[in-house]
N, C-alpha and C. Protein backbone atom coordinates (compact mmCIF):
# COMPACT_ATOMS: atom_id res chain seq x y z
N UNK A 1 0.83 -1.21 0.00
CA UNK A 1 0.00 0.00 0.00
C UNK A 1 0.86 1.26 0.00
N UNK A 2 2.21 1.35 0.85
CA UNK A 2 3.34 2.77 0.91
C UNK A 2 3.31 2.53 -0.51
N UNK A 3 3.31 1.64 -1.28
CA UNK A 3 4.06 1.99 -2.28
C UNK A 3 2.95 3.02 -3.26
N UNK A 4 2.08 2.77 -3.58
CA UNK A 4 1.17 3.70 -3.98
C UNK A 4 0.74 5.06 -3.43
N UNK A 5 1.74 5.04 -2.52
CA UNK A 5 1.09 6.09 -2.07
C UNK A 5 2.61 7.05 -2.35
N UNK A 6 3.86 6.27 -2.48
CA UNK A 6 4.76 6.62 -3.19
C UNK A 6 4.50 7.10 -4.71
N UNK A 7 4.19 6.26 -5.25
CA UNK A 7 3.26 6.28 -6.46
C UNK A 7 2.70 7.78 -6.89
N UNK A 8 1.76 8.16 -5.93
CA UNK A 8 0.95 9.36 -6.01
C UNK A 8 1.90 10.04 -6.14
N UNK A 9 2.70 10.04 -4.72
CA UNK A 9 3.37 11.95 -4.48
C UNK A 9 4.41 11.78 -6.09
N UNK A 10 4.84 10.65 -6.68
CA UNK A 10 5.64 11.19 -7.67
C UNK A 10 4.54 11.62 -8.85
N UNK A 11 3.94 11.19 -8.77
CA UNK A 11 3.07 11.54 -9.50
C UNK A 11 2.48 13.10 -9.82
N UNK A 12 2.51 13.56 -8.48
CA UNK A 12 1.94 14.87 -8.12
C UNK A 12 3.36 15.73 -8.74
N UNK A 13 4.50 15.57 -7.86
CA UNK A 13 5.86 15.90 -8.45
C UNK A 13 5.82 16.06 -9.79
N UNK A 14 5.39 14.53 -10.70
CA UNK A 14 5.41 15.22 -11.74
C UNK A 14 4.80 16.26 -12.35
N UNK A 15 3.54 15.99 -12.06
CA UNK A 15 2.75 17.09 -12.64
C UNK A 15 3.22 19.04 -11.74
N UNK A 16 3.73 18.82 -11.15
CA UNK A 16 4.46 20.00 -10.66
C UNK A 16 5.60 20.40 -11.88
N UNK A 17 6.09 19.55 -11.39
CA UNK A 17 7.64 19.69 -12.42
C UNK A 17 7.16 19.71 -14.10
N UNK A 18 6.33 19.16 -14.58
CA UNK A 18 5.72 19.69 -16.01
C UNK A 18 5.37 21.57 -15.69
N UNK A 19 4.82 21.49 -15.02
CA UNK A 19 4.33 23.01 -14.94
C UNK A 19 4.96 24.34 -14.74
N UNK A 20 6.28 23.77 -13.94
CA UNK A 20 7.58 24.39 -13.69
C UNK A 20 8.88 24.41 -15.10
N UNK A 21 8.09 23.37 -15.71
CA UNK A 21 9.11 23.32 -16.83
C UNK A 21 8.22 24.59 -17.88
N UNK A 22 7.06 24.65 -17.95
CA UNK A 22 5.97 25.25 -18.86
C UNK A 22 6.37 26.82 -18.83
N UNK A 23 6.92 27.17 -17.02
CA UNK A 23 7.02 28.70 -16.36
C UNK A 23 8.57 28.96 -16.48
N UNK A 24 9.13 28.07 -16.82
CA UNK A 24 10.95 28.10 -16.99
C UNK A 24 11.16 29.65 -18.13
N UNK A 25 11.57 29.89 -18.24
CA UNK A 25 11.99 30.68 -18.98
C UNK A 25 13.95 31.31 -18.93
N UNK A 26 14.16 30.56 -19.85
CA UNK A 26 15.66 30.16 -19.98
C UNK A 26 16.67 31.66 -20.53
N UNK A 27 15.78 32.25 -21.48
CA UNK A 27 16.42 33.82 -21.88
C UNK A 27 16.60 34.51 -20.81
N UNK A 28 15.64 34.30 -20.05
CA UNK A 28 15.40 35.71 -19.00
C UNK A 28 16.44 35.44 -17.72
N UNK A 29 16.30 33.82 -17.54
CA UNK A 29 17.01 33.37 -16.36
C UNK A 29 18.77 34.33 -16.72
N UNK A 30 18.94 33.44 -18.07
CA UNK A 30 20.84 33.76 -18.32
C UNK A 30 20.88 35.42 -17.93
N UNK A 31 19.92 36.08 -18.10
CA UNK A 31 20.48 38.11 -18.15
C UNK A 31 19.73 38.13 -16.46
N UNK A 32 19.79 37.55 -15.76
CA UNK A 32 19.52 37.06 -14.47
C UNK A 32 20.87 37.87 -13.52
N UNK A 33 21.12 38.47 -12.39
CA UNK A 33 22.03 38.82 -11.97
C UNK A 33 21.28 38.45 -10.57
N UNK A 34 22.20 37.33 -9.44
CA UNK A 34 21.67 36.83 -8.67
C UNK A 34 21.87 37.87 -7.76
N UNK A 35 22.46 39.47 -7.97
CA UNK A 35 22.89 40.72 -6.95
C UNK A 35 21.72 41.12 -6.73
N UNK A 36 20.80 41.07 -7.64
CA UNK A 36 19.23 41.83 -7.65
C UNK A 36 19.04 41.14 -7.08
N UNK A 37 18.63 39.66 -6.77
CA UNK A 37 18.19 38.54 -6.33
C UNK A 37 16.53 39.25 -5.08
N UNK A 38 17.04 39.87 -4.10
CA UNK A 38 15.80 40.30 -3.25
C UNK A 38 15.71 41.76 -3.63
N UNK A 39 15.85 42.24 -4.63
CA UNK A 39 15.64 43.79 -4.59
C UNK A 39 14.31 43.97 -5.01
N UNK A 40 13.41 43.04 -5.93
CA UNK A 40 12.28 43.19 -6.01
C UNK A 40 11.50 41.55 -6.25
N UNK A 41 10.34 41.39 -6.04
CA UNK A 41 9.58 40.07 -5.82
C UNK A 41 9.71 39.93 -7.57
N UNK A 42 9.82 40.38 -8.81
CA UNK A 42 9.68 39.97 -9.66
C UNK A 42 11.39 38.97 -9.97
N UNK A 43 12.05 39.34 -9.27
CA UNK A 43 13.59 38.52 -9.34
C UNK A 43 13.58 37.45 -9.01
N UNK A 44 12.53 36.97 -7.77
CA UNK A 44 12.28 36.19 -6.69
C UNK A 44 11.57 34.94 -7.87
N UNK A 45 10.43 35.40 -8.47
CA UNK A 45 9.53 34.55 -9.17
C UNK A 45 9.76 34.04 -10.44
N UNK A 46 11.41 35.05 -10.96
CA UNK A 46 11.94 34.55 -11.96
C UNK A 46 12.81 33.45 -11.94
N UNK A 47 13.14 33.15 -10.38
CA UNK A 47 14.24 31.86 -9.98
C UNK A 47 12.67 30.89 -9.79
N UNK A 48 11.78 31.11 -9.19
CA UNK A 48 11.10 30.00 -8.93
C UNK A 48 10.52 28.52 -9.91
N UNK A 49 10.83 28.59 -11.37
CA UNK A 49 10.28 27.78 -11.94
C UNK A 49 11.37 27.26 -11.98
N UNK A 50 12.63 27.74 -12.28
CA UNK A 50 14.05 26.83 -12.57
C UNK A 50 14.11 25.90 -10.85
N UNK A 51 13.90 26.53 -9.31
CA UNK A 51 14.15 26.10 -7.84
C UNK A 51 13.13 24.70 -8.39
N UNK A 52 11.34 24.79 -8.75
CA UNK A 52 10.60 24.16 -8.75
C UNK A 52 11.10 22.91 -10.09
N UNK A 53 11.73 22.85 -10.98
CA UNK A 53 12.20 22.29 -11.87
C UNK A 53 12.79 21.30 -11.09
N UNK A 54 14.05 21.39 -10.49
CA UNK A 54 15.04 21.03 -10.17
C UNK A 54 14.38 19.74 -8.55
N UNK A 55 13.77 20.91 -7.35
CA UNK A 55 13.21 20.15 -6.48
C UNK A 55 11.92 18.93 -7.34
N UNK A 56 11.00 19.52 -7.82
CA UNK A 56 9.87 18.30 -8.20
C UNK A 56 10.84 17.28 -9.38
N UNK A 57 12.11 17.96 -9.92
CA UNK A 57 12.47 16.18 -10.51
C UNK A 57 13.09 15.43 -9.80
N UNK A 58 13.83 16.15 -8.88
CA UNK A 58 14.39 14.94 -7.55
C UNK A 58 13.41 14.32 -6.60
N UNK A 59 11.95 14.69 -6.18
CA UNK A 59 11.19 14.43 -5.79
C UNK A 59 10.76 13.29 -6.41
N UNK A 60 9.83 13.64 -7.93
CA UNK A 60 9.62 12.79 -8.32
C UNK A 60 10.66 11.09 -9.18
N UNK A 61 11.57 11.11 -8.70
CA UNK A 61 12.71 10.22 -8.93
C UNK A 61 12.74 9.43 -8.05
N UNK A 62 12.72 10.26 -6.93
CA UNK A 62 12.84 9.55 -5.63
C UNK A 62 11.91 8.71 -5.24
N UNK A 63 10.53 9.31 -4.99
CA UNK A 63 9.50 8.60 -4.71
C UNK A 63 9.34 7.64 -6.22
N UNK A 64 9.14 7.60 -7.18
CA UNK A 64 9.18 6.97 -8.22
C UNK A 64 9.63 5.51 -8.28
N UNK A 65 11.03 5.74 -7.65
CA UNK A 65 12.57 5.04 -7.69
C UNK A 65 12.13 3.76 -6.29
N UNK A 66 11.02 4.47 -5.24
CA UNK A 66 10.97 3.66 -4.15
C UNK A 66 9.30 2.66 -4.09
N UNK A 67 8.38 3.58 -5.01
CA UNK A 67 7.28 2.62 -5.10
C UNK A 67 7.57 1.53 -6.21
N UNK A 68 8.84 2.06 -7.46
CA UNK A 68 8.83 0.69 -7.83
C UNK A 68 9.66 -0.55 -7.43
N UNK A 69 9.95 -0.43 -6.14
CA UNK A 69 10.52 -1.69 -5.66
C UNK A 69 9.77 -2.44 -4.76
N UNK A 70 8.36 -1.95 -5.50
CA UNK A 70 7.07 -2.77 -4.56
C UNK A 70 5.83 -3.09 -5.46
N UNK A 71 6.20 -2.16 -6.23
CA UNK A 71 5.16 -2.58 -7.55
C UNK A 71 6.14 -2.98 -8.92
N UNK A 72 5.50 -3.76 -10.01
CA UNK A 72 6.10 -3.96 -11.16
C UNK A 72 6.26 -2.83 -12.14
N UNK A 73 7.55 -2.89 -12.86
CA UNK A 73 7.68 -1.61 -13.21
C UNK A 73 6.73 -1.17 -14.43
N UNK A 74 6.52 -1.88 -15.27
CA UNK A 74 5.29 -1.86 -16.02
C UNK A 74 3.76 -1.17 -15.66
N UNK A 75 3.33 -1.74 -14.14
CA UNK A 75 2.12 -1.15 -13.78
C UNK A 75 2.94 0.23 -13.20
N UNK A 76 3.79 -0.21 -12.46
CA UNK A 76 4.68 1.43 -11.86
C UNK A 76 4.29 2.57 -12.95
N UNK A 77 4.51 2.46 -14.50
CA UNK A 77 5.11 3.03 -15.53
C UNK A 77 3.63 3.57 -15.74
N UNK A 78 2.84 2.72 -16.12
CA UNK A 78 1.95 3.18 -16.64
C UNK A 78 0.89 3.94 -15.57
N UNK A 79 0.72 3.52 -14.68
CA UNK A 79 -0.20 4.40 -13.94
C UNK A 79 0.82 5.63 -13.17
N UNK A 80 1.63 5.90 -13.38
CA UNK A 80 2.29 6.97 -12.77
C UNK A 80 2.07 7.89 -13.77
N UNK A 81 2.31 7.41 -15.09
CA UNK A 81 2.25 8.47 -16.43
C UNK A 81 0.38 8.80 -16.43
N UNK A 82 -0.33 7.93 -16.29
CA UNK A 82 -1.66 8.07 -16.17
C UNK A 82 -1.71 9.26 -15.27
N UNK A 83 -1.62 9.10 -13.91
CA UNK A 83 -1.85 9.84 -12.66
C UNK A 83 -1.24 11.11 -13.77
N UNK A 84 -0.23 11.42 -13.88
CA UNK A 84 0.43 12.66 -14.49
C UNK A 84 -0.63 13.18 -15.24
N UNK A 85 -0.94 12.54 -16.30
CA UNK A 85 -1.56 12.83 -17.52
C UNK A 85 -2.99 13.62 -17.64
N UNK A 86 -3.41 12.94 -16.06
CA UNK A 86 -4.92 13.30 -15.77
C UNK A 86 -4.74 14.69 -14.71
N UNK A 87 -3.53 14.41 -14.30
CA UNK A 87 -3.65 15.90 -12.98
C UNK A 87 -3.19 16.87 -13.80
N UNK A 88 -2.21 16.90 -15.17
CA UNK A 88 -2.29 17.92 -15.69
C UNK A 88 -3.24 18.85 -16.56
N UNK A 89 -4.09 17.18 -16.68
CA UNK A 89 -5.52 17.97 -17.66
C UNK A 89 -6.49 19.05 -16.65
N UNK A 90 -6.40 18.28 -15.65
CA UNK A 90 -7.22 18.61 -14.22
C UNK A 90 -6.53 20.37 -14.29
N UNK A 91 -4.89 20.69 -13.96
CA UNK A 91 -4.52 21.52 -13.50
C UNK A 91 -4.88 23.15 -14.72
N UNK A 92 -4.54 22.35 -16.19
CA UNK A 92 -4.61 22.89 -17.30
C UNK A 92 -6.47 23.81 -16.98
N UNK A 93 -7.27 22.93 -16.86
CA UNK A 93 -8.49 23.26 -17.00
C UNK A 93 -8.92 23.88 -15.50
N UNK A 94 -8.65 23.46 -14.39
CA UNK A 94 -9.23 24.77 -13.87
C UNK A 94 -8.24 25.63 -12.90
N UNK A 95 -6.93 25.87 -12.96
CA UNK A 95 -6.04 26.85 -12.66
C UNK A 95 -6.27 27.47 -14.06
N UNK A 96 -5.36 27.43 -15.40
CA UNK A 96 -5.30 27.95 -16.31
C UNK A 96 -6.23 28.33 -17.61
N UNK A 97 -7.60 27.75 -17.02
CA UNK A 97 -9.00 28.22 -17.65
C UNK A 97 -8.77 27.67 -18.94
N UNK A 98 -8.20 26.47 -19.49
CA UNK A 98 -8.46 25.76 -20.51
C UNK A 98 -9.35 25.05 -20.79
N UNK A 99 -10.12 25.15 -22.32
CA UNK A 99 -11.48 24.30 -22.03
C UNK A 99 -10.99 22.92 -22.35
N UNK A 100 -12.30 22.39 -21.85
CA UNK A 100 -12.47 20.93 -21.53
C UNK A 100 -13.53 20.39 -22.23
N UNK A 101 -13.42 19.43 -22.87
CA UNK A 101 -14.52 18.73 -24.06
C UNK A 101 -15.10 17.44 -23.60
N UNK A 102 -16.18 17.30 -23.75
CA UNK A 102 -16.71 15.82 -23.50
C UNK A 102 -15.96 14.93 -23.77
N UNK A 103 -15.60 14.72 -24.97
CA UNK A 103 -14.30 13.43 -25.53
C UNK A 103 -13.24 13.64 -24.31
N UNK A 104 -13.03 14.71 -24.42
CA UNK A 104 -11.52 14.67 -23.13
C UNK A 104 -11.75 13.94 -21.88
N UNK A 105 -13.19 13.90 -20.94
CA UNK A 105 -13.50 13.57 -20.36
C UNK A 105 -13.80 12.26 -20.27
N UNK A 106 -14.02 11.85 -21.40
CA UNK A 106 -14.48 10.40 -21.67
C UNK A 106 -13.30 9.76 -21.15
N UNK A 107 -12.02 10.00 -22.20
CA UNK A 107 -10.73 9.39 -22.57
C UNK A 107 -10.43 9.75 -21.21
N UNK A 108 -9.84 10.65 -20.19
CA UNK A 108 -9.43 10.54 -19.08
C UNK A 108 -10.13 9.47 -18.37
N UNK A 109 -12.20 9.82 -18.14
CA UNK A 109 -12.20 8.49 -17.15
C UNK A 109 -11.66 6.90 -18.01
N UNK A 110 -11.71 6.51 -19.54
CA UNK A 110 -10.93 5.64 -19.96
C UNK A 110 -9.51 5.04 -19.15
N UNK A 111 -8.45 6.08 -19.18
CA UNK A 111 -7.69 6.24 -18.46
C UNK A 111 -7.84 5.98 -16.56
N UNK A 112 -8.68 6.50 -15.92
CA UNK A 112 -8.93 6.20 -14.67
C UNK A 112 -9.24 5.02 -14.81
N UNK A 113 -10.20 4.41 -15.58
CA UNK A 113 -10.67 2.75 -15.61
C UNK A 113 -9.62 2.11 -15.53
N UNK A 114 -8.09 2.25 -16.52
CA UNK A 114 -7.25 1.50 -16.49
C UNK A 114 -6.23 1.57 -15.34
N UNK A 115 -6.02 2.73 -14.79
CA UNK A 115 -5.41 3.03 -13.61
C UNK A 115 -6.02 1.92 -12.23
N UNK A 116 -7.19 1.65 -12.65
CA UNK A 116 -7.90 0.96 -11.09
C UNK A 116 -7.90 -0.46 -11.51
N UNK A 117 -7.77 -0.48 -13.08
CA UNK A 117 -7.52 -1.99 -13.33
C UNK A 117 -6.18 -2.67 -13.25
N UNK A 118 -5.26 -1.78 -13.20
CA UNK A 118 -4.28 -2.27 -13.25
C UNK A 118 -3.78 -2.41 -11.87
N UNK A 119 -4.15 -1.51 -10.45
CA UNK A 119 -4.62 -1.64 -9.21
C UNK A 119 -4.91 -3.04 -8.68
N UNK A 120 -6.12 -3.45 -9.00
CA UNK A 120 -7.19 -4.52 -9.14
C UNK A 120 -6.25 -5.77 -9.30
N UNK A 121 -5.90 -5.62 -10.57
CA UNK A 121 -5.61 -6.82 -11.63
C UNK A 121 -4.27 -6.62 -11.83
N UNK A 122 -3.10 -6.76 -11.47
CA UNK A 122 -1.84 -6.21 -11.40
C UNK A 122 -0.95 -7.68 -12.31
């Protein structure tokens, strides 16, 4: 059961660390001077997607790295990418006001079906 629940938090990680990769912004970082660093909150929020990059992929590695030495890596694989797949649709649509289509909905619970089958039926 830890192990799924390992499972999740990398899961969550990932979908962090996708989102942190989405807010990265690599031009702006390099003309970056870490002297400004606290002189104003916009300096602060320009390090935060590269800090959030870096922490949610060691996170999710870690926990990743420890539920699959309790689950098979196959079900590991696939329902971790599932879990991802669905919390980013989740995050996309109601943090970032992306619409959402019946088909999308379908195919995700599709996806949840197989997540609980592979649970189930391992």
């Amino acid at each position: 059961m830890m192990a799924w629940v390992f499972l999740i938090i990398a899961s969550i990680c990932e979908i962090c660390w996708i989102f942190s990769l989405k807010f990265f912004d690599l031009k702006k970082l390099m003309t970056f001077k870490f002297s400004l660093l606290f002189s104003s909150a916009d300096n602060l929020l320009l390090l935060l997607p590269g800090v959030g990059y870096i922490l949610f992929g060691v996170g999710n590695i870690v926990c990743f790295s420890k539920a699959m030495k309790q689950i098979p890596a196959s079900v590991a694989f696939a329902s971790w990418m599932a879990i991802a797949l669905i919390g980013v649709k989740i995050v996309d649509s109601v943090l970032l006001k992306e619409s959402i289509s019946l088909s999308s909905l379908l195919f995700i619970t599709l996806i949840l079906i197989g997540i609980i089958g592979l649970k189930i039926y391992p």
